[in-house]
PDB file of N, CA and C in Angstrom:
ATOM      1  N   UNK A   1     -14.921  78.260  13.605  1.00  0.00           N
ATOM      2  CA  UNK A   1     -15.281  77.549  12.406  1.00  0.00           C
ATOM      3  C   UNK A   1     -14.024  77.093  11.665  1.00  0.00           C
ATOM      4  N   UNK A   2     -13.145  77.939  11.742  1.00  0.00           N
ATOM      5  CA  UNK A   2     -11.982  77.700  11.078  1.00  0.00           C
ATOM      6  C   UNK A   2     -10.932  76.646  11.615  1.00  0.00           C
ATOM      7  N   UNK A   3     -11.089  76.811  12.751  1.00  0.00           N
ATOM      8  CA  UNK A   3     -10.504  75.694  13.658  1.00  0.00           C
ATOM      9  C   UNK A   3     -11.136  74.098  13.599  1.00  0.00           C
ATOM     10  N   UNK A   4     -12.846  73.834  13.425  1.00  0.00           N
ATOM     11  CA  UNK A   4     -12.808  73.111  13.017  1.00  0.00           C
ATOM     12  C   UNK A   4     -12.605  72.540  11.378  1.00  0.00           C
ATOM     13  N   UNK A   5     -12.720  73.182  10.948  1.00  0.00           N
ATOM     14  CA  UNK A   5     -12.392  73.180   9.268  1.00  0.00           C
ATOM     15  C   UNK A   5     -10.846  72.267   9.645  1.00  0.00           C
ATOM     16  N   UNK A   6     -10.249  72.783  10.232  1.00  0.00           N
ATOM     17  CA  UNK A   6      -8.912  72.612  10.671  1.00  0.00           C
ATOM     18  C   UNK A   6      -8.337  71.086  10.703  1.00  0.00           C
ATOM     19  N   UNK A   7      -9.596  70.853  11.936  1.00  0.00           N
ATOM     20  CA  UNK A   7      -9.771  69.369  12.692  1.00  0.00           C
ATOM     21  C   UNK A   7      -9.933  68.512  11.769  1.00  0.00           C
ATOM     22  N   UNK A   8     -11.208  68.832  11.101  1.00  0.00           N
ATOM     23  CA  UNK A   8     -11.329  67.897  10.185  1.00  0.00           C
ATOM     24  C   UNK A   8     -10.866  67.200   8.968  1.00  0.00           C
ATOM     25  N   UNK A   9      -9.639  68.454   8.782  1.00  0.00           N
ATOM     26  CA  UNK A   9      -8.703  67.639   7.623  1.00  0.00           C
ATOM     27  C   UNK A   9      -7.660  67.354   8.314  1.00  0.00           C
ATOM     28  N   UNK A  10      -7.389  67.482   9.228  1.00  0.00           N
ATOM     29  CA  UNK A  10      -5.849  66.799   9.951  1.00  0.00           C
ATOM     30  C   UNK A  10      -6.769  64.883  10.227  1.00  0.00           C
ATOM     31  N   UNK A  11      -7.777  65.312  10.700  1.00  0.00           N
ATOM     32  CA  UNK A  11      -8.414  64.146  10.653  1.00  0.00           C
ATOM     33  C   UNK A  11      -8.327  62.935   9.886  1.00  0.00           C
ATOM     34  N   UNK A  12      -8.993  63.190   8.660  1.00  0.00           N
ATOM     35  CA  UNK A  12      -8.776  62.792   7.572  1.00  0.00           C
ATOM     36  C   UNK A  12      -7.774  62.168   7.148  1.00  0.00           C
ATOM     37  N   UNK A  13      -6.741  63.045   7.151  1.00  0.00           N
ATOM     38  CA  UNK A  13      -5.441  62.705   7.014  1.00  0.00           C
ATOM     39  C   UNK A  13      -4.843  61.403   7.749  1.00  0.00           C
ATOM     40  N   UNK A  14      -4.880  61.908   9.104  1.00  0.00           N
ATOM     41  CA  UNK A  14      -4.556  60.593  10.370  1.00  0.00           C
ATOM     42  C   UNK A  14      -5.272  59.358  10.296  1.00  0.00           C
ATOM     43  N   UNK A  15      -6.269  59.613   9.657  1.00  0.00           N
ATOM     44  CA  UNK A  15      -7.331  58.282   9.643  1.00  0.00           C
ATOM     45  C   UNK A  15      -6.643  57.444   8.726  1.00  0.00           C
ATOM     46  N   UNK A  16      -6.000  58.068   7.724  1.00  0.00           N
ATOM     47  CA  UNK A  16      -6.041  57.250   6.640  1.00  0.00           C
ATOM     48  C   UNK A  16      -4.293  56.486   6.779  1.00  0.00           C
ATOM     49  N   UNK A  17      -3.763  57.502   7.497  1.00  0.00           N
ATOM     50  CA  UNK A  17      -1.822  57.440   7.561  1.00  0.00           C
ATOM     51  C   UNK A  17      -2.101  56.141   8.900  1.00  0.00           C
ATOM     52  N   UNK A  18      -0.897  54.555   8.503  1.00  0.00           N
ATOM     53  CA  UNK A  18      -0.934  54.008   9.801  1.00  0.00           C
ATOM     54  C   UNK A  18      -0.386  54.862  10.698  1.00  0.00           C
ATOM     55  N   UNK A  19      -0.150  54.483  12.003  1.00  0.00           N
ATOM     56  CA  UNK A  19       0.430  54.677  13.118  1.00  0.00           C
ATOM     57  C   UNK A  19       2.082  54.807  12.936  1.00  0.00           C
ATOM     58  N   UNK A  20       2.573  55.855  13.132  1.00  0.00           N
ATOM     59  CA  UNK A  20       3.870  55.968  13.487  1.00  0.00           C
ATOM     60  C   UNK A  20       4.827  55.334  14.397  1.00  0.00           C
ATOM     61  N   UNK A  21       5.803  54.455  14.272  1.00  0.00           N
ATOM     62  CA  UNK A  21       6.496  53.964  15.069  1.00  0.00           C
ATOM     63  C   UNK A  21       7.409  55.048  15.302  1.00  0.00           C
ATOM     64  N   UNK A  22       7.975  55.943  14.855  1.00  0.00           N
ATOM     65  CA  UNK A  22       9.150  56.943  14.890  1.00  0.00           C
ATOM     66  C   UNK A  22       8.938  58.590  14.910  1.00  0.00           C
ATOM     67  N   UNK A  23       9.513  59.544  15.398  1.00  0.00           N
ATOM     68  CA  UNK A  23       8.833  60.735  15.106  1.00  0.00           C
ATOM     69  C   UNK A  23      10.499  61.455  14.815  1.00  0.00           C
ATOM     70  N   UNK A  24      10.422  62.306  13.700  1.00  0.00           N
ATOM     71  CA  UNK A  24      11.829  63.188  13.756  1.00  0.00           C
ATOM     72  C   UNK A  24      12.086  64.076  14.625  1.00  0.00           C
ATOM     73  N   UNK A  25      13.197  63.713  15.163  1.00  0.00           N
ATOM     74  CA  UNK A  25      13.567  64.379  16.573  1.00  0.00           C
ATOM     75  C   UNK A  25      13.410  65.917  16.510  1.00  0.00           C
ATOM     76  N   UNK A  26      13.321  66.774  14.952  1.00  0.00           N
ATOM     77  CA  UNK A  26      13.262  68.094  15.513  1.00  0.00           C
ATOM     78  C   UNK A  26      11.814  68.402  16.024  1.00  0.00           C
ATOM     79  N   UNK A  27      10.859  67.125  15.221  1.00  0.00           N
ATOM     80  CA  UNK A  27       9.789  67.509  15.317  1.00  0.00           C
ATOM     81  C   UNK A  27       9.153  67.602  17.348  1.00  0.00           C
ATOM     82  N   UNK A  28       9.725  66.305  17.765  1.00  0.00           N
ATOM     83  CA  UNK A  28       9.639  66.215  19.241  1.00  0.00           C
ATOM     84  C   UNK A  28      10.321  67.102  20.039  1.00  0.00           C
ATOM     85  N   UNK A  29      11.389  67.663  19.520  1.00  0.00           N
ATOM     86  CA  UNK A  29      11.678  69.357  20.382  1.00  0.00           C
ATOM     87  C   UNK A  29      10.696  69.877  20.225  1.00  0.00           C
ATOM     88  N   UNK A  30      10.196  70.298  19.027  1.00  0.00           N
ATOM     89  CA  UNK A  30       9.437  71.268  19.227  1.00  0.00           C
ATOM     90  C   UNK A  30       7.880  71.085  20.276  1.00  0.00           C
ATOM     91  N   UNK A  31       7.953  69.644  19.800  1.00  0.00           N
ATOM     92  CA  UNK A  31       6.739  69.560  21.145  1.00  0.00           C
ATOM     93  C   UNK A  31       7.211  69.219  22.354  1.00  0.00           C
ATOM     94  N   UNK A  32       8.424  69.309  22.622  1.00  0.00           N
ATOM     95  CA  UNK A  32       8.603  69.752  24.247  1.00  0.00           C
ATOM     96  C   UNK A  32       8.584  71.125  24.420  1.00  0.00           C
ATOM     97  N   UNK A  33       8.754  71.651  23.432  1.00  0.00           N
ATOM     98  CA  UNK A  33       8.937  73.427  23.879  1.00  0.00           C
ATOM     99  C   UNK A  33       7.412  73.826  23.884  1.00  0.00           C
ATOM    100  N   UNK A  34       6.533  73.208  23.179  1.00  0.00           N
ATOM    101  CA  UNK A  34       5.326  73.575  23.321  1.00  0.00           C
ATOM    102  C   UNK A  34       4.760  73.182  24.231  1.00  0.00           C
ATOM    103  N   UNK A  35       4.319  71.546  24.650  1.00  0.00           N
ATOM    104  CA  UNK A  35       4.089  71.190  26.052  1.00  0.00           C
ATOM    105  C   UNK A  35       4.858  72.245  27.604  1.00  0.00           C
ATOM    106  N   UNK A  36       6.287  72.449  27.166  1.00  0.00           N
ATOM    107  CA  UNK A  36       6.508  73.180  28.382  1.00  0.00           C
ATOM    108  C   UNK A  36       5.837  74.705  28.533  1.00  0.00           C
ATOM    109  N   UNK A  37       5.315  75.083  27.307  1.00  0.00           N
ATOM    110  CA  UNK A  37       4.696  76.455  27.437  1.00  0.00           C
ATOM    111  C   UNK A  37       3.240  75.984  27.477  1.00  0.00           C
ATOM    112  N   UNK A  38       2.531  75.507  26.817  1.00  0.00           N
ATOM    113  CA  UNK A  38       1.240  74.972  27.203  1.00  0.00           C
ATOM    114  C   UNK A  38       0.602  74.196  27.977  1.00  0.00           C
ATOM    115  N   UNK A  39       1.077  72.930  28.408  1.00  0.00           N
ATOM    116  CA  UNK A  39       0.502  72.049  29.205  1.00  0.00           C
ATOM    117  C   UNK A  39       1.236  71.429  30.525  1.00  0.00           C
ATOM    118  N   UNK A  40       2.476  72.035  30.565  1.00  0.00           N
ATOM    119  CA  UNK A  40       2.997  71.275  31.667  1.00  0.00           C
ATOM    120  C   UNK A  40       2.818  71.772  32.931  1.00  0.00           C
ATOM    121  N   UNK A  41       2.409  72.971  32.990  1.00  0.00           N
ATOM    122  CA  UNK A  41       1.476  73.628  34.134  1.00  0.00           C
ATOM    123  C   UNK A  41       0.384  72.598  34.918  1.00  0.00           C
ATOM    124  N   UNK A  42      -0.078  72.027  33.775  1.00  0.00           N
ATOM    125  CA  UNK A  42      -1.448  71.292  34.468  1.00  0.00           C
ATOM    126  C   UNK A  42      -0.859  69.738  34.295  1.00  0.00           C
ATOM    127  N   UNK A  43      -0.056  69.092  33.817  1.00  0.00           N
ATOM    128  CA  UNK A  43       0.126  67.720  32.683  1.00  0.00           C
ATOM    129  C   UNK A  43       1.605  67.583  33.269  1.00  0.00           C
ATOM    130  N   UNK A  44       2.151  68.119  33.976  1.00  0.00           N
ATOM    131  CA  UNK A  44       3.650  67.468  35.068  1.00  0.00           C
ATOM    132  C   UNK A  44       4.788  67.899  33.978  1.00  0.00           C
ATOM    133  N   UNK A  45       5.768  67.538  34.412  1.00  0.00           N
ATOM    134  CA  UNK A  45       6.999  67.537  33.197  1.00  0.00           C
ATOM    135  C   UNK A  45       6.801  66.071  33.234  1.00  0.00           C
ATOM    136  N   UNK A  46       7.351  66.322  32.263  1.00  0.00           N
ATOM    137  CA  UNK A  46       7.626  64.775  31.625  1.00  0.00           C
ATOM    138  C   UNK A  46       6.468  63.761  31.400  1.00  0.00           C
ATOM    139  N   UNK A  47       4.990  64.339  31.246  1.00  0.00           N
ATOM    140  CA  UNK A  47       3.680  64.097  31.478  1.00  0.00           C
ATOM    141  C   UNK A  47       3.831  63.549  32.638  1.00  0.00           C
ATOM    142  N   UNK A  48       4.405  63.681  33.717  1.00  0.00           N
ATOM    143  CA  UNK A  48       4.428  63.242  35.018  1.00  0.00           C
ATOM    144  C   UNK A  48       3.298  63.757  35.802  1.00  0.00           C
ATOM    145  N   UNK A  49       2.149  63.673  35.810  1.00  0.00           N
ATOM    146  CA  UNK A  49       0.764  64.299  36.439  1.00  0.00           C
ATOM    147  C   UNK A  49       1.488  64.226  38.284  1.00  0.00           C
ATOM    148  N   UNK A  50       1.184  65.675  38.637  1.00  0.00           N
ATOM    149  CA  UNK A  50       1.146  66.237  39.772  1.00  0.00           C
ATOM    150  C   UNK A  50       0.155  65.891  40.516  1.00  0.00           C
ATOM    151  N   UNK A  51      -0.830  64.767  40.241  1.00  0.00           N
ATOM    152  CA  UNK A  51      -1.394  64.504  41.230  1.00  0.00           C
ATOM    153  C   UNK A  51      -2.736  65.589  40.751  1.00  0.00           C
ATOM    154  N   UNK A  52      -2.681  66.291  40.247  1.00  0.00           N
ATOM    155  CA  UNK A  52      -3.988  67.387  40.274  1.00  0.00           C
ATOM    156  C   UNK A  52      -5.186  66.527  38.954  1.00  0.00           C
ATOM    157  N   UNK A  53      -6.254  67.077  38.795  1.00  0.00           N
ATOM    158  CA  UNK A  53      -7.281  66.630  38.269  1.00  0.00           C
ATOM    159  C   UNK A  53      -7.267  66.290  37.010  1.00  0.00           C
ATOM    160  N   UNK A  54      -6.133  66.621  36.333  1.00  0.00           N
ATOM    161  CA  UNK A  54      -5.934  66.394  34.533  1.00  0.00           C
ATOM    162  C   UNK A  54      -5.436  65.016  34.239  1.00  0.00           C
ATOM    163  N   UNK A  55      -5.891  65.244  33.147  1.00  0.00           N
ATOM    164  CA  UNK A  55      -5.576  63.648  32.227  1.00  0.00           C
ATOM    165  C   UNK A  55      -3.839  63.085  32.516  1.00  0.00           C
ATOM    166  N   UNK A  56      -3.535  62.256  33.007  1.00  0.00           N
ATOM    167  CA  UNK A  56      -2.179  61.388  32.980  1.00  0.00           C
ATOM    168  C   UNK A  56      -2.000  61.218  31.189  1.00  0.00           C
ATOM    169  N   UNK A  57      -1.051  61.958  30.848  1.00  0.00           N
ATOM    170  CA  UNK A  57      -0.283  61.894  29.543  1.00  0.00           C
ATOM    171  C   UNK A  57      -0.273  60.937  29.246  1.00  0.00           C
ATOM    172  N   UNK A  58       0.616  60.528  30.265  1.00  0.00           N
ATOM    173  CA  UNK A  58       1.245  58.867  30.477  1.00  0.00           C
ATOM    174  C   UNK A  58       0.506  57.617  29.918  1.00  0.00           C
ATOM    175  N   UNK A  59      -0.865  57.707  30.041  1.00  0.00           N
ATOM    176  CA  UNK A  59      -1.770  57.309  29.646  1.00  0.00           C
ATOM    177  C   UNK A  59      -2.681  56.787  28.388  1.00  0.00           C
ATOM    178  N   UNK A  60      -2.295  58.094  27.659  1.00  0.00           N
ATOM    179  CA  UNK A  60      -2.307  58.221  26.610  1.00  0.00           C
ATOM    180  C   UNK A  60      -2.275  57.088  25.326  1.00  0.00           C
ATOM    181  N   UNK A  61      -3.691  56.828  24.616  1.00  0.00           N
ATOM    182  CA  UNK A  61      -3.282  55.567  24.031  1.00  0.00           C
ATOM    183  C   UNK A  61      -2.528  56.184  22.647  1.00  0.00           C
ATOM    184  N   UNK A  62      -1.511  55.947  22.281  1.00  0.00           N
ATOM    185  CA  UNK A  62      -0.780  56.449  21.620  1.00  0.00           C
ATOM    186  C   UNK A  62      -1.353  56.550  20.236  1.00  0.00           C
ATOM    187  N   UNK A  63      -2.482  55.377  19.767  1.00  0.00           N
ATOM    188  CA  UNK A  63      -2.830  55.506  18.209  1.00  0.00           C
ATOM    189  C   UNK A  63      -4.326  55.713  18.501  1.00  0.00           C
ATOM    190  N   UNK A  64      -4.513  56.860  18.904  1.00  0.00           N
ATOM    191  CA  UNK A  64      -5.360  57.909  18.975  1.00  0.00           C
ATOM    192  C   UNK A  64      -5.015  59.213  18.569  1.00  0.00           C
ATOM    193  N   UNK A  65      -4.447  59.152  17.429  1.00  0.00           N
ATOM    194  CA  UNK A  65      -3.929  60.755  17.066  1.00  0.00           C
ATOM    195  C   UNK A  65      -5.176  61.633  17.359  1.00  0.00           C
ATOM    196  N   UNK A  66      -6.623  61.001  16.204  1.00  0.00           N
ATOM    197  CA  UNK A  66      -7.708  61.776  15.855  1.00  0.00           C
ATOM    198  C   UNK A  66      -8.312  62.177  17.874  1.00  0.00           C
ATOM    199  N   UNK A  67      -8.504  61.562  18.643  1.00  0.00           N
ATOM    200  CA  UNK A  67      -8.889  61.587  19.900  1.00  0.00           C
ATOM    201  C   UNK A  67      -7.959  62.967  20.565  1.00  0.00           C
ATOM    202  N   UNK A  68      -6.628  63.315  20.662  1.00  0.00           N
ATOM    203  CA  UNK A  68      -5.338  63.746  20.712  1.00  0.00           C
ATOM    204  C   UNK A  68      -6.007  64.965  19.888  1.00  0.00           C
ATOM    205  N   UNK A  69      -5.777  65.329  19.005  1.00  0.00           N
ATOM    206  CA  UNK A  69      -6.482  66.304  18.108  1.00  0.00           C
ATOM    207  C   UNK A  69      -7.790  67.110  18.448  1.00  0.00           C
ATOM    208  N   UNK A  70      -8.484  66.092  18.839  1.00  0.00           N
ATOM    209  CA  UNK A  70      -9.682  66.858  18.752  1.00  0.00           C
ATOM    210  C   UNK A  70      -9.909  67.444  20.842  1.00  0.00           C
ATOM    211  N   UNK A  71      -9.099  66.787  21.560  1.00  0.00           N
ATOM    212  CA  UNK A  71      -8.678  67.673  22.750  1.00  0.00           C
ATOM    213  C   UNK A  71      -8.177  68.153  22.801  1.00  0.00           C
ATOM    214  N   UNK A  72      -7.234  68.859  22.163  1.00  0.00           N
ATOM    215  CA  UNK A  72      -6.480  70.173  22.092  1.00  0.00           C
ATOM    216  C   UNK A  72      -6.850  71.105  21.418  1.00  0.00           C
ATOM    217  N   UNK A  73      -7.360  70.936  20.484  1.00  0.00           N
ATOM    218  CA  UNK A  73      -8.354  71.385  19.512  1.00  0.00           C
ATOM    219  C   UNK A  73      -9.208  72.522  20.401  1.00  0.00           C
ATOM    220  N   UNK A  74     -10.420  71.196  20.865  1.00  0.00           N
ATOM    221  CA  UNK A  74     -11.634  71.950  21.083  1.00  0.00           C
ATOM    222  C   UNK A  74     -11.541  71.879  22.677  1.00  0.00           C
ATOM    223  N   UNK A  75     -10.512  71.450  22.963  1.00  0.00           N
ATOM    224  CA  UNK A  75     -10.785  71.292  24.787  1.00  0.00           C
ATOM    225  C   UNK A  75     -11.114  69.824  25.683  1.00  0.00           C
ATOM    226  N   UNK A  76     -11.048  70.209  26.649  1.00  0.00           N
ATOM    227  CA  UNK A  76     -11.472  68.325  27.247  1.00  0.00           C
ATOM    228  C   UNK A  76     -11.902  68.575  28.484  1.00  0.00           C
ATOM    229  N   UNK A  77     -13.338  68.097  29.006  1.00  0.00           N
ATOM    230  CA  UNK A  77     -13.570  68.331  30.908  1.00  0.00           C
ATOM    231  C   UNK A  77     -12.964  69.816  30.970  1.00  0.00           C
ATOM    232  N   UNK A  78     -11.882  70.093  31.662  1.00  0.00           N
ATOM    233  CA  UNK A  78     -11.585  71.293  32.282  1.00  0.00           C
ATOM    234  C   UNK A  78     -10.773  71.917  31.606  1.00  0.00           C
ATOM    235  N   UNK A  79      -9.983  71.043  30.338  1.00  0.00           N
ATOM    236  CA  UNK A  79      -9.063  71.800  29.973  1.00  0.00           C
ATOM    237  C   UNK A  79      -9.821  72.929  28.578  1.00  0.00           C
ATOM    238  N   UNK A  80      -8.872  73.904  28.598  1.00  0.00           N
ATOM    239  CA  UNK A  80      -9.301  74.862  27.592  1.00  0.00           C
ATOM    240  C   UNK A  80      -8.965  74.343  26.228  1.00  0.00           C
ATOM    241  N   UNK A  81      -9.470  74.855  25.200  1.00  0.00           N
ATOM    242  CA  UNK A  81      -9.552  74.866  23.828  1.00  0.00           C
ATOM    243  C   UNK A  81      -8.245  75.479  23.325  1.00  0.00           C
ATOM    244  N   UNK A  82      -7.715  75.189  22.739  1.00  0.00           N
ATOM    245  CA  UNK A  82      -6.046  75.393  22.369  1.00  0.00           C
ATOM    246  C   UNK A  82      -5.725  75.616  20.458  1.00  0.00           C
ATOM    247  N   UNK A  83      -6.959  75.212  19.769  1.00  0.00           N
ATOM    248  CA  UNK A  83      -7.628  74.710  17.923  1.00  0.00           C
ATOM    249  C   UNK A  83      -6.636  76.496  17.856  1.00  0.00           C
ATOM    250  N   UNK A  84      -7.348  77.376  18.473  1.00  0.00           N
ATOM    251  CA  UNK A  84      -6.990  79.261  18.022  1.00  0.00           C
ATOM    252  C   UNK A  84      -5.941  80.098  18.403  1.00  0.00           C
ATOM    253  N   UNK A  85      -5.039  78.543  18.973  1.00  0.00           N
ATOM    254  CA  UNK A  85      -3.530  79.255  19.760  1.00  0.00           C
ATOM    255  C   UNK A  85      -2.475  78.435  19.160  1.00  0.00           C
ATOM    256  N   UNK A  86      -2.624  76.773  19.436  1.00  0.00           N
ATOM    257  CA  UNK A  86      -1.764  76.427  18.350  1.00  0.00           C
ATOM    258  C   UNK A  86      -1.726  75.902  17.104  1.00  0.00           C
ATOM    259  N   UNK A  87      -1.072  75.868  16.060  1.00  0.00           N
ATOM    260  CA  UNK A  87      -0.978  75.870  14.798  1.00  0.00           C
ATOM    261  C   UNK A  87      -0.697  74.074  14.535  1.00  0.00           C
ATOM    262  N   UNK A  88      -1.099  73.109  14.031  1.00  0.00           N
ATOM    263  CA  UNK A  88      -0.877  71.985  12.991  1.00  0.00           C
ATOM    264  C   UNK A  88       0.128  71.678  13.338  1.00  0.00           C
ATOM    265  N   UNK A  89       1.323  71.969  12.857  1.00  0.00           N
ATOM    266  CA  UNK A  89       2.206  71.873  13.674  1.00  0.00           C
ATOM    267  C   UNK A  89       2.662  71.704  14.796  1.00  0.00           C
ATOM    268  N   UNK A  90       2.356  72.464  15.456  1.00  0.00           N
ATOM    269  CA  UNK A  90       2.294  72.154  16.997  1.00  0.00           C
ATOM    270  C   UNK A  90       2.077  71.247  17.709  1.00  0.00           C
ATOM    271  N   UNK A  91       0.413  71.399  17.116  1.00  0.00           N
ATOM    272  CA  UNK A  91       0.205  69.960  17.850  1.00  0.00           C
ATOM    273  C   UNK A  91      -0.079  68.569  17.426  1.00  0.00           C
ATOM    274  N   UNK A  92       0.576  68.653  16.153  1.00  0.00           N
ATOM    275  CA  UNK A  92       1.345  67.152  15.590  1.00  0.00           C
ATOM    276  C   UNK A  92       2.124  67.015  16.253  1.00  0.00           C
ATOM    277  N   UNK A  93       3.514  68.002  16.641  1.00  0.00           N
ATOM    278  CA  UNK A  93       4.846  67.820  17.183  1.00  0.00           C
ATOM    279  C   UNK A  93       4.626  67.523  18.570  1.00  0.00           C
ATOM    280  N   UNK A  94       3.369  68.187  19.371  1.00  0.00           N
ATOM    281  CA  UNK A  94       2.694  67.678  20.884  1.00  0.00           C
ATOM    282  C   UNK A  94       2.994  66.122  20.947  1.00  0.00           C
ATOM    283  N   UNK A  95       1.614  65.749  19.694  1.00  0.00           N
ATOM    284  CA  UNK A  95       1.404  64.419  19.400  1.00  0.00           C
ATOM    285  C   UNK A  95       2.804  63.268  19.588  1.00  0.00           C
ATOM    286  N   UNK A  96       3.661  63.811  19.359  1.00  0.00           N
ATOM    287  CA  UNK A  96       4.820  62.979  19.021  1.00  0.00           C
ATOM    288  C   UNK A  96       5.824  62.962  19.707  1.00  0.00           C
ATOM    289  N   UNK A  97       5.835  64.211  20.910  1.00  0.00           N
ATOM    290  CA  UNK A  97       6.221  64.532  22.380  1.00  0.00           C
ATOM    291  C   UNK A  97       5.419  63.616  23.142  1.00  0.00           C
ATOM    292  N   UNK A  98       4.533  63.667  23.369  1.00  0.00           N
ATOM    293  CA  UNK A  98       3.868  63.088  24.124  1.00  0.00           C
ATOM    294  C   UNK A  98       4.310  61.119  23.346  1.00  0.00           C
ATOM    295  N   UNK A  99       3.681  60.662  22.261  1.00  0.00           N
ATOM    296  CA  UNK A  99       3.959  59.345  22.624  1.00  0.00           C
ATOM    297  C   UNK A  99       5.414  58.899  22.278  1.00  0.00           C
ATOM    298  N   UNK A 100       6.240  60.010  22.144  1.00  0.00           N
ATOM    299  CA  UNK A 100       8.171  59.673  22.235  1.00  0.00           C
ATOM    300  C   UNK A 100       8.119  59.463  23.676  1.00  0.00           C
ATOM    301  N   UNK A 101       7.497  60.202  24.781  1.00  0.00           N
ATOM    302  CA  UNK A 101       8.081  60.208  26.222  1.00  0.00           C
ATOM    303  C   UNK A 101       7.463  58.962  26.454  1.00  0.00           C
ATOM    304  N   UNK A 102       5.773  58.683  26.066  1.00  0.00           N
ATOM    305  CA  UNK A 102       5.446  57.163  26.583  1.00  0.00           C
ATOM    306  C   UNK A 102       6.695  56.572  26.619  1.00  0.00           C
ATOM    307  N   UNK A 103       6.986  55.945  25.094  1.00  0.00           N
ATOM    308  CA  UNK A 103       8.002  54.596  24.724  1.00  0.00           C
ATOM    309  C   UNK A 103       9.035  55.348  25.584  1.00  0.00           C
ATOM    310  N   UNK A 104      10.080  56.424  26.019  1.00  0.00           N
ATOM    311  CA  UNK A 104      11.057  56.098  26.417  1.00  0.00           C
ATOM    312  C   UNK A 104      10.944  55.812  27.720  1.00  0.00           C
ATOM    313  N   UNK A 105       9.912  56.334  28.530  1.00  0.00           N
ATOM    314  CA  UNK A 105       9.562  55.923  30.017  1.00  0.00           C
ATOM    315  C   UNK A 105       9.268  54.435  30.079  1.00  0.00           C
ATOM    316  N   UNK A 106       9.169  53.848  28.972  1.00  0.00           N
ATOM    317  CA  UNK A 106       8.418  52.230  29.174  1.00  0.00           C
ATOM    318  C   UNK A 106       9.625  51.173  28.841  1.00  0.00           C
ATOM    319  N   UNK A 107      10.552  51.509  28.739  1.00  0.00           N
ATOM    320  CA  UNK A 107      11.822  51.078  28.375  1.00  0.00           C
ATOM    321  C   UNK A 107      12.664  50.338  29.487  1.00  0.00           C
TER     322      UNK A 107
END
């Protein structure tokens, strides 16, 4: 319950904030250190998908924060629910790991 309580004001929030062109670099360490402990098992380094059944990072439409949120959140197809492990933080700083690596891979 608390987790969605959670969702729904980060929500809110994102709905209303445009789209970020820039993310502060400490913030994107920290979501590489989190992606490498949480998702890069299943999600490749460098969202480089291994070929196995999970979502291509890579993919990722970048101004979909709220979409982004609410799969890590509550889970997606196969992947587990993540809302009661990581903190707001986190996975804002995910958020911003993930579409920093888009733009620099597209370069």
């Amino acid at each position: 319950m608390l987790a969605l309580a959670c969702v729904s004001g980060l929500s809110t929030v994102y709905a209303a904030s445009p789209r970020k062109e820039s993310f502060d670099p400490a913030q994107v360490t920290l979501g590489l250190d989190t992606y490498r402990q949480f998702c890069q098992r299943c999600h490749g380094t460098e969202l480089r998908n291994s070929g196995a059944s999970t979502f291509d990072l890579r993919q990722f439409p970048p101004g979909e924060y709220e979409r982004f949120l609410e799969s890590v959140s509550e889970g997606s197809g196969d992947m587990p629910p993540h809302g009661d492990i990581l903190t707001e933080e986190e996975i804002d700083a995910l958020f911003a790991y993930v579409v920093t690596t888009q733009r620099s891979n597209s370069l």
